[in-house]
C-alpha atoms as a PDB file:
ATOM      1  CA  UNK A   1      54.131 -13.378 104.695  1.00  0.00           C
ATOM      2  CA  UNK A   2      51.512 -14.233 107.339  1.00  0.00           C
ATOM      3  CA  UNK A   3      51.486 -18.118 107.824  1.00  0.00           C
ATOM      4  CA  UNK A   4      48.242 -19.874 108.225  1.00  0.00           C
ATOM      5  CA  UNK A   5      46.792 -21.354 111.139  1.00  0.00           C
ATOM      6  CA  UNK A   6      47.090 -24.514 111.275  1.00  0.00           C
ATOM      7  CA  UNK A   7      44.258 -27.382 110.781  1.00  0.00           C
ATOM      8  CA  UNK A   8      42.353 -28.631 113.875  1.00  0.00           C
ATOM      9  CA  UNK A   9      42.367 -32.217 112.624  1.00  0.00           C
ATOM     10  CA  UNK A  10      46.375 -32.252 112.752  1.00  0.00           C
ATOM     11  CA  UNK A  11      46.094 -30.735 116.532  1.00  0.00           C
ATOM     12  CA  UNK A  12      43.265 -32.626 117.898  1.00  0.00           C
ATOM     13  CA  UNK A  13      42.885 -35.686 114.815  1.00  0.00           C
ATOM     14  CA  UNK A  14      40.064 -37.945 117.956  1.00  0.00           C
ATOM     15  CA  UNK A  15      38.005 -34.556 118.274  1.00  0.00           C
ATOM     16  CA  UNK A  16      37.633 -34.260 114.244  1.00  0.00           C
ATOM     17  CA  UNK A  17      36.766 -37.898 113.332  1.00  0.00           C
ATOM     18  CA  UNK A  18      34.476 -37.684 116.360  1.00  0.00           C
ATOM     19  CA  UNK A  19      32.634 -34.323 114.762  1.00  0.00           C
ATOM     20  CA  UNK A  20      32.462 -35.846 111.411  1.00  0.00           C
ATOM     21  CA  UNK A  21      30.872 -38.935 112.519  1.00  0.00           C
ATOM     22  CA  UNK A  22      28.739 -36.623 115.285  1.00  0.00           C
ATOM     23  CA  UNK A  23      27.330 -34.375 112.569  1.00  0.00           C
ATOM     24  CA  UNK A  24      26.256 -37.353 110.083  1.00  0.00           C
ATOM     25  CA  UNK A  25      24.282 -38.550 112.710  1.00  0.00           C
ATOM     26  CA  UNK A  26      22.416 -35.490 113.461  1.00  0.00           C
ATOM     27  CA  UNK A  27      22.534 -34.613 109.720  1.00  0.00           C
ATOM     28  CA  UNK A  28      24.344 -32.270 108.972  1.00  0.00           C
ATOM     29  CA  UNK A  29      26.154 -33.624 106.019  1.00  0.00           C
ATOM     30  CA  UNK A  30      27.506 -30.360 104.448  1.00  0.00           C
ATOM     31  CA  UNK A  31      29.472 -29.425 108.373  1.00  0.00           C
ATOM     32  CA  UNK A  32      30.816 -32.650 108.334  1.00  0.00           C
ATOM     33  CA  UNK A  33      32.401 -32.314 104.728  1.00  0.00           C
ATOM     34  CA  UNK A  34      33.764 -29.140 105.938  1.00  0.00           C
ATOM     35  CA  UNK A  35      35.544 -30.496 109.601  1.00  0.00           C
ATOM     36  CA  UNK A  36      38.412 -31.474 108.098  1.00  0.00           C
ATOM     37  CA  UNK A  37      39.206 -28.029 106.855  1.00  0.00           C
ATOM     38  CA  UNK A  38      38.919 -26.507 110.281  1.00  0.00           C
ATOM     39  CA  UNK A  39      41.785 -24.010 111.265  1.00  0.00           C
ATOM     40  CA  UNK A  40      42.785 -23.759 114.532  1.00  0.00           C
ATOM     41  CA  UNK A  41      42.693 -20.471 115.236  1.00  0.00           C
ATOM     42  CA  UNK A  42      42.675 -19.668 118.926  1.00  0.00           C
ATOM     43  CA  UNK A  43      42.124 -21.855 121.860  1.00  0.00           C
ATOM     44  CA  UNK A  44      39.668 -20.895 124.189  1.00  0.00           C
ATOM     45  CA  UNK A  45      41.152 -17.982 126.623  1.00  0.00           C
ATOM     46  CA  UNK A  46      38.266 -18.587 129.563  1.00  0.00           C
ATOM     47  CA  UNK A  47      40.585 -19.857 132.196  1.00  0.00           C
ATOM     48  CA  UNK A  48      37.684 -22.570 133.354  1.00  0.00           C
ATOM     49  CA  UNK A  49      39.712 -25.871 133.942  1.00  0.00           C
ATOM     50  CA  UNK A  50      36.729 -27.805 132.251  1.00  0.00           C
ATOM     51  CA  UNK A  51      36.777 -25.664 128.689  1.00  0.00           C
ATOM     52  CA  UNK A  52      38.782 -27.205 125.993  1.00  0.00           C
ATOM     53  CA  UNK A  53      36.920 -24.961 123.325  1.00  0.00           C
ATOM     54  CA  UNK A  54      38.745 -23.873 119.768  1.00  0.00           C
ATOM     55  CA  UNK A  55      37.983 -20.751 117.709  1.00  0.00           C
ATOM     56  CA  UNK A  56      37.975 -21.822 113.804  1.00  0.00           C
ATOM     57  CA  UNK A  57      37.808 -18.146 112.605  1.00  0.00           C
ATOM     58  CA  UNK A  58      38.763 -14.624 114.431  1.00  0.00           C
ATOM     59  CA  UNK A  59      35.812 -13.023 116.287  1.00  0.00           C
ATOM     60  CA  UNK A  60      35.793 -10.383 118.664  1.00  0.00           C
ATOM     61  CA  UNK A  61      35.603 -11.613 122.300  1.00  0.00           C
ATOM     62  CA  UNK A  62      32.056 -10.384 123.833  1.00  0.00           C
ATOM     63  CA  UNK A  63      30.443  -9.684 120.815  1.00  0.00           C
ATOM     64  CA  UNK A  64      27.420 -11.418 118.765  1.00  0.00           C
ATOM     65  CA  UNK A  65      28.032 -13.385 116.017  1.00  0.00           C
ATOM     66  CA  UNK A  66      24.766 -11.602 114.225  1.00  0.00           C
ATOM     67  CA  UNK A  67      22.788 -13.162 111.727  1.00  0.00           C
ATOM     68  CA  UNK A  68      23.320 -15.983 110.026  1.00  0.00           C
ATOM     69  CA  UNK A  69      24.325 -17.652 113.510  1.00  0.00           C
ATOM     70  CA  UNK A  70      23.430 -20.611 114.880  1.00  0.00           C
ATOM     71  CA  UNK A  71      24.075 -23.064 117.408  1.00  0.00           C
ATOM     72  CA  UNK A  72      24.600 -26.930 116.875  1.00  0.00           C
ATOM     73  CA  UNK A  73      24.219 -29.076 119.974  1.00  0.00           C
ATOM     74  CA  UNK A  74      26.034 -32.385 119.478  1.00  0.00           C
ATOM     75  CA  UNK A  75      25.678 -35.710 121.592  1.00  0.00           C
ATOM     76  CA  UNK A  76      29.106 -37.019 122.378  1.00  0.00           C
ATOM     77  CA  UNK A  77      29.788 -40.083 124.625  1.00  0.00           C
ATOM     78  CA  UNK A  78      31.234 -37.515 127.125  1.00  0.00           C
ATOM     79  CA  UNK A  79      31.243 -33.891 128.073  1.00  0.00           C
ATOM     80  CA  UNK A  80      29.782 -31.459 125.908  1.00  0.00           C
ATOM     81  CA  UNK A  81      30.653 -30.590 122.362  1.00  0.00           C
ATOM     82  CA  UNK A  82      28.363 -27.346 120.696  1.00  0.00           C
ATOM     83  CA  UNK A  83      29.307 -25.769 117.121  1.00  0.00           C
ATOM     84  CA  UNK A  84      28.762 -22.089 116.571  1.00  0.00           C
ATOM     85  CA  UNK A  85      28.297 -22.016 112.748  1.00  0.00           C
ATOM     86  CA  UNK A  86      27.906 -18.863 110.581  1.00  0.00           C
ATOM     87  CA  UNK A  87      26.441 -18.889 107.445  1.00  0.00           C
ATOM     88  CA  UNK A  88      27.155 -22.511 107.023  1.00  0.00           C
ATOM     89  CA  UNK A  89      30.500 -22.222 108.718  1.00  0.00           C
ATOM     90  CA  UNK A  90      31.618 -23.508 111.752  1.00  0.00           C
ATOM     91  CA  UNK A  91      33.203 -20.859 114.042  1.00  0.00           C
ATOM     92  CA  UNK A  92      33.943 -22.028 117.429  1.00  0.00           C
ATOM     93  CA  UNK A  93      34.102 -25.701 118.969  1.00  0.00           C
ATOM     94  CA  UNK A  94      32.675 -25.483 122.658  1.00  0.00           C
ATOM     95  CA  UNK A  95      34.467 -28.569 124.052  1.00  0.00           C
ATOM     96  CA  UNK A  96      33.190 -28.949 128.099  1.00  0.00           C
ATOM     97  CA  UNK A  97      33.253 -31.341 130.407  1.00  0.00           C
ATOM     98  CA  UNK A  98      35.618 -33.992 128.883  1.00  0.00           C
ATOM     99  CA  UNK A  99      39.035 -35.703 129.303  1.00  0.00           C
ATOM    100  CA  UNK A 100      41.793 -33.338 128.628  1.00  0.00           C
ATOM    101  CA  UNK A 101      42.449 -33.345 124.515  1.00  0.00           C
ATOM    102  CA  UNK A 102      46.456 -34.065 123.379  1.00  0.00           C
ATOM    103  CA  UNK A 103      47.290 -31.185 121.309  1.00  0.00           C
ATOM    104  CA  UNK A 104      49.852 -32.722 118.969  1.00  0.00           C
ATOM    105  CA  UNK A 105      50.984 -29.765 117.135  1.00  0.00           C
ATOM    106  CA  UNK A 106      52.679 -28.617 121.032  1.00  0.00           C
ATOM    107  CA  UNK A 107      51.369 -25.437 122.428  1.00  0.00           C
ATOM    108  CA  UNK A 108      48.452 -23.801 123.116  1.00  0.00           C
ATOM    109  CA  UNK A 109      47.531 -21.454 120.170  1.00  0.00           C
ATOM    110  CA  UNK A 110      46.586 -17.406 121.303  1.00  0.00           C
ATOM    111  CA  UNK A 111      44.653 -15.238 119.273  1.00  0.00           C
END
């Protein structure tokens, strides 16, 4: 039996209150219902020392996410923090630029 990934909020708990109360600020109300649901799927595999980033559903490194895609800039006290949402869905967490995030499930996750 193939065991789920497990949810962002209990890796990273700071970076999902701060998206909830990010997105009702710009908005986006139904994203913000849905960031406590976030799996952690794979952490970012870039090797830059300032990316922090967290895929919340497979995708194929180097490829488009097609349509339905969209990008959701967010303004956070510091660094960056952009959404990749498809079809309503967010996808990816860009996390740049910010204090190093306590993962406190342990490890970093692979795809």
């Amino acid at each position: 039996m193939q065991q789920e990934h497990p949810f962002v909020r209990d890796a990273f708990p700071d970076l999902v209150a701060e998206l909830i109360t990010l997105l009702e600020e710009e908005g986006e109300r139904e994203l913000a219902l849905c960031a406590p649901d976030l799996r952690l799927v794979a952490m970012c595999d870039c090797g830059d020392d300032f990316c922090q980033s967290i895929h919340t559903a497979a995708h194929t490194k180097g490829q488009p996410y097609g349509d339905g895609h969209r990008c959701v800039p967010l303004l956070p006290e510091e660094g960056m923090l952009v959404l990749d949402v498809v079809n309503g869905r967010i996808v990816y967490i860009e996390v740049l630029n910010r204090s190093a995030m306590h993962n406190h499930l342990g490890a970093r996750r692979r795809r």
